[in-house]
Protein backbone atom coordinates (compact mmCIF):
# COMPACT_ATOMS: atom_id res chain seq x y z
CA UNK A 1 -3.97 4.01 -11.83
CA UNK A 2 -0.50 5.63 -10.78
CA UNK A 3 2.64 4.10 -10.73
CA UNK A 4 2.68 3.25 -7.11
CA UNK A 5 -0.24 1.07 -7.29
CA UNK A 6 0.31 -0.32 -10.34
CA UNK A 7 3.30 -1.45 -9.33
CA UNK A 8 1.41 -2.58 -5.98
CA UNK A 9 -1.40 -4.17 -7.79
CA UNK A 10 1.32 -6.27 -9.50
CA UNK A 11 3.55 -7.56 -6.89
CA UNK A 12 0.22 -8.37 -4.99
CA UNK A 13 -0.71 -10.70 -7.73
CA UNK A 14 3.00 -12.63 -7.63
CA UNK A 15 2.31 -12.61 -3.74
CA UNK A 16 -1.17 -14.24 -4.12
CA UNK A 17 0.26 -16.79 -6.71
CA UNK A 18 3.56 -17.34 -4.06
CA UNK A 19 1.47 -18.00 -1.33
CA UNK A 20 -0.60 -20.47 -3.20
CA UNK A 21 2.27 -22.15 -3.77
CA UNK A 22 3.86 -22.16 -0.53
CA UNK A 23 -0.07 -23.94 0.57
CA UNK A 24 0.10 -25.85 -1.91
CA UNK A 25 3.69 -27.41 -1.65
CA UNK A 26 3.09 -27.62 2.36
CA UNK A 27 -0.35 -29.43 2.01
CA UNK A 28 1.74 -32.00 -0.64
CA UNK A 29 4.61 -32.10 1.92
CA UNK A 30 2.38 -33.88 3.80
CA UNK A 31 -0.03 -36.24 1.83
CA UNK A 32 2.80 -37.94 -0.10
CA UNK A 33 4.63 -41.33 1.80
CA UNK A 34 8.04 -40.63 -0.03
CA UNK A 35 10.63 -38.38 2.32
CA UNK A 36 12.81 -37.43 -0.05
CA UNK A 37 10.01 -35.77 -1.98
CA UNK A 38 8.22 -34.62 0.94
CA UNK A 39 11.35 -32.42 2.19
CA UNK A 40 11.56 -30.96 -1.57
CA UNK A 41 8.23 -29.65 -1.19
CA UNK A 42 8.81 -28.16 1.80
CA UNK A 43 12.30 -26.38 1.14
CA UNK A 44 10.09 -24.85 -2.03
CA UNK A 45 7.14 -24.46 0.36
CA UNK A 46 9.98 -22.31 2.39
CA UNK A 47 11.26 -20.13 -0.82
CA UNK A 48 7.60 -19.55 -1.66
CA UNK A 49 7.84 -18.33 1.74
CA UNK A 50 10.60 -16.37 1.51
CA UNK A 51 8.95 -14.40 -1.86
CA UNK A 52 6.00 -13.48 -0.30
CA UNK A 53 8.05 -12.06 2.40
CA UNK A 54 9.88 -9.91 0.49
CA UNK A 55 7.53 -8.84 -1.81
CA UNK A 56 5.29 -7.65 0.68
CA UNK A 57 8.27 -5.70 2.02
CA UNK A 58 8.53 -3.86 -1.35
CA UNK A 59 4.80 -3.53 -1.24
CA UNK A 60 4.60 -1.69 1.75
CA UNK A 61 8.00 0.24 0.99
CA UNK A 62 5.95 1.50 -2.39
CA UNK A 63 2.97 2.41 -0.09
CA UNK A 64 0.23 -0.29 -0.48
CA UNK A 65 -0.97 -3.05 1.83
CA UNK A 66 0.66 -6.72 0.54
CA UNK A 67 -2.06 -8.87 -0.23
CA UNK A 68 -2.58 -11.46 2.47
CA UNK A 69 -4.29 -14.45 0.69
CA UNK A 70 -3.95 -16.64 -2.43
CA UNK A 71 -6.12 -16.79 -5.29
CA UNK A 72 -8.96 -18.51 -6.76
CA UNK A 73 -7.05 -20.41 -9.28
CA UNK A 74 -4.72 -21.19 -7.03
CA UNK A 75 -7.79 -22.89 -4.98
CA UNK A 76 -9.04 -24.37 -7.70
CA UNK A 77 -6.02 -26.09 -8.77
CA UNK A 78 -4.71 -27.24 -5.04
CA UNK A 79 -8.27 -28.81 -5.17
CA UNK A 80 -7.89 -30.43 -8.64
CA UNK A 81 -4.49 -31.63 -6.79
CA UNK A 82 -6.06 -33.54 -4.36
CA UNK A 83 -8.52 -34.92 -6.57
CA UNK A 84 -5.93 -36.13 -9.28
CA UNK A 85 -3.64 -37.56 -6.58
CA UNK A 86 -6.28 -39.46 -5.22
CA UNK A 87 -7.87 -40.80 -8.19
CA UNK A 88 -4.35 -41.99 -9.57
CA UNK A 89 -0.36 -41.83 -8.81
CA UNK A 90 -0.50 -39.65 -5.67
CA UNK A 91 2.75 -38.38 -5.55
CA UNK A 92 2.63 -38.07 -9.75
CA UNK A 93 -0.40 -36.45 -9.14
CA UNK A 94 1.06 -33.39 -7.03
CA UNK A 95 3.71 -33.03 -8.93
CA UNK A 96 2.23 -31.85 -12.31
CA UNK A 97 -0.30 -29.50 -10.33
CA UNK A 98 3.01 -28.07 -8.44
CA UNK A 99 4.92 -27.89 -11.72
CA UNK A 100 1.86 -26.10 -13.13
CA UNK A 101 1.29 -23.88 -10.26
CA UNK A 102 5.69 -23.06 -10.93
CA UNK A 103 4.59 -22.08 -14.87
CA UNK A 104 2.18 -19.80 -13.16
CA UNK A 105 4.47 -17.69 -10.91
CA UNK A 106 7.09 -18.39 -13.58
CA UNK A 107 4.65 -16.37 -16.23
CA UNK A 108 3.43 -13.08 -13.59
CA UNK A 109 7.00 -12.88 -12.89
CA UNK A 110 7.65 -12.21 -16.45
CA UNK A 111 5.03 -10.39 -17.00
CA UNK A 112 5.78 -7.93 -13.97
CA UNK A 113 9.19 -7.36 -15.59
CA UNK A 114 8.03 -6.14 -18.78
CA UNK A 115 5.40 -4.33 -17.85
CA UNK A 116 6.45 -0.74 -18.13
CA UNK A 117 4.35 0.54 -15.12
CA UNK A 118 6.59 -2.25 -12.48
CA UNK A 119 8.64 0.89 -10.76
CA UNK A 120 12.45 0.57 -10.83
CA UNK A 121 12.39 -0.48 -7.21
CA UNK A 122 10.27 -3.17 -7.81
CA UNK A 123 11.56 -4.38 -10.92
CA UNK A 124 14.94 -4.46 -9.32
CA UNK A 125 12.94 -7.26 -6.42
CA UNK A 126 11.22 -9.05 -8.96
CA UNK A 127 14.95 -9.46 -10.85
CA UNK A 128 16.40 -10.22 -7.13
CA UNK A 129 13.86 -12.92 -7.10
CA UNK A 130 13.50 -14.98 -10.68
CA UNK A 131 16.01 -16.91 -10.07
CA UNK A 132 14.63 -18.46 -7.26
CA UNK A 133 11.53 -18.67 -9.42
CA UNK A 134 13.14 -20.18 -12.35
CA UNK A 135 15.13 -22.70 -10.00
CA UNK A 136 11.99 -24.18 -8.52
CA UNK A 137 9.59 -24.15 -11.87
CA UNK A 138 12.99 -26.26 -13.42
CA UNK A 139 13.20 -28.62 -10.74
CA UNK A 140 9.21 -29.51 -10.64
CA UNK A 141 9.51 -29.81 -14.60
CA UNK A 142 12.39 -32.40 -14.42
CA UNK A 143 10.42 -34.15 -11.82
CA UNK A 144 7.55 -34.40 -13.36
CA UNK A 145 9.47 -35.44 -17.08
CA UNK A 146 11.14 -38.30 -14.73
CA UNK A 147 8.29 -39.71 -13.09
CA UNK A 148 6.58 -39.37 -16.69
CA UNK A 149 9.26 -41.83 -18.36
């Protein structure tokens, strides 16, 4: 595999994990009664947005087609989601599957930055972007750790 794709094949995979994200956070936005948590998950449903939107513009600047769906893990955990909110605190519930879903991108992030093959362009996006990243991963973890104690 060549740089190009490579580098492709990686930002794909942070655009899969955005976008469950963003699907996730705007499904919770929804299904939970209190407002002022319901408009956090939808301003980080929004920078989710905003990710896979750039991204795919580096995506298609390096030559490859941006992915245009999430993942099966990402699936598997919005339906776990719903389940746990459902069987117990609903809006508790959400929370740790969106803060887990945050250590997620939080991780391919990383790992796109170290990986030798990200091209310079790319790397310089993915840099652009983790703070973003780290922003919403440390405000679902101090929500969760808050609504834990």
């Amino acid at each position: 595999m060549n740089t190009e794709s490579k580098t492709a094949h990686n930002l794909n995979d942070l655009i899969e994990i955005a976008r469950d994200g963003q699907e996730f956070y705007t499904e919770a936005a929804g299904k939970v009664e209190d407002a002022e948590l319901a408009a956090l998950f939808t301003r980080i449903a929004g920078v989710k947005n905003e990710i896979v939107r750039s991204l795919s513009a580096t995506v298609v600047a390096a030559g490859g087609k941006p992915a245009d769906h999430g993942t099966l893990v990402g699936s598997m955990q919005q339906f776990y989601g719903k389940v746990r909110a459902t069987l117990g605190d609903k809006q508790y519930g959400y929370v740790a599957e969106l803060e887990e879903s945050e250590d997620r991108l939080l991780k391919a992030f990383k790992d796109t930055l170290t990986d030798a093959d990200t091209s310079p362009a790319a790397r310089q996006e993915v840099q652009r972007l983790l703070p973003q990243v780290q922003e919403c991963h440390a405000v679902m973890r101090d929500r969760k750790h808050a609504m834990k104690h």
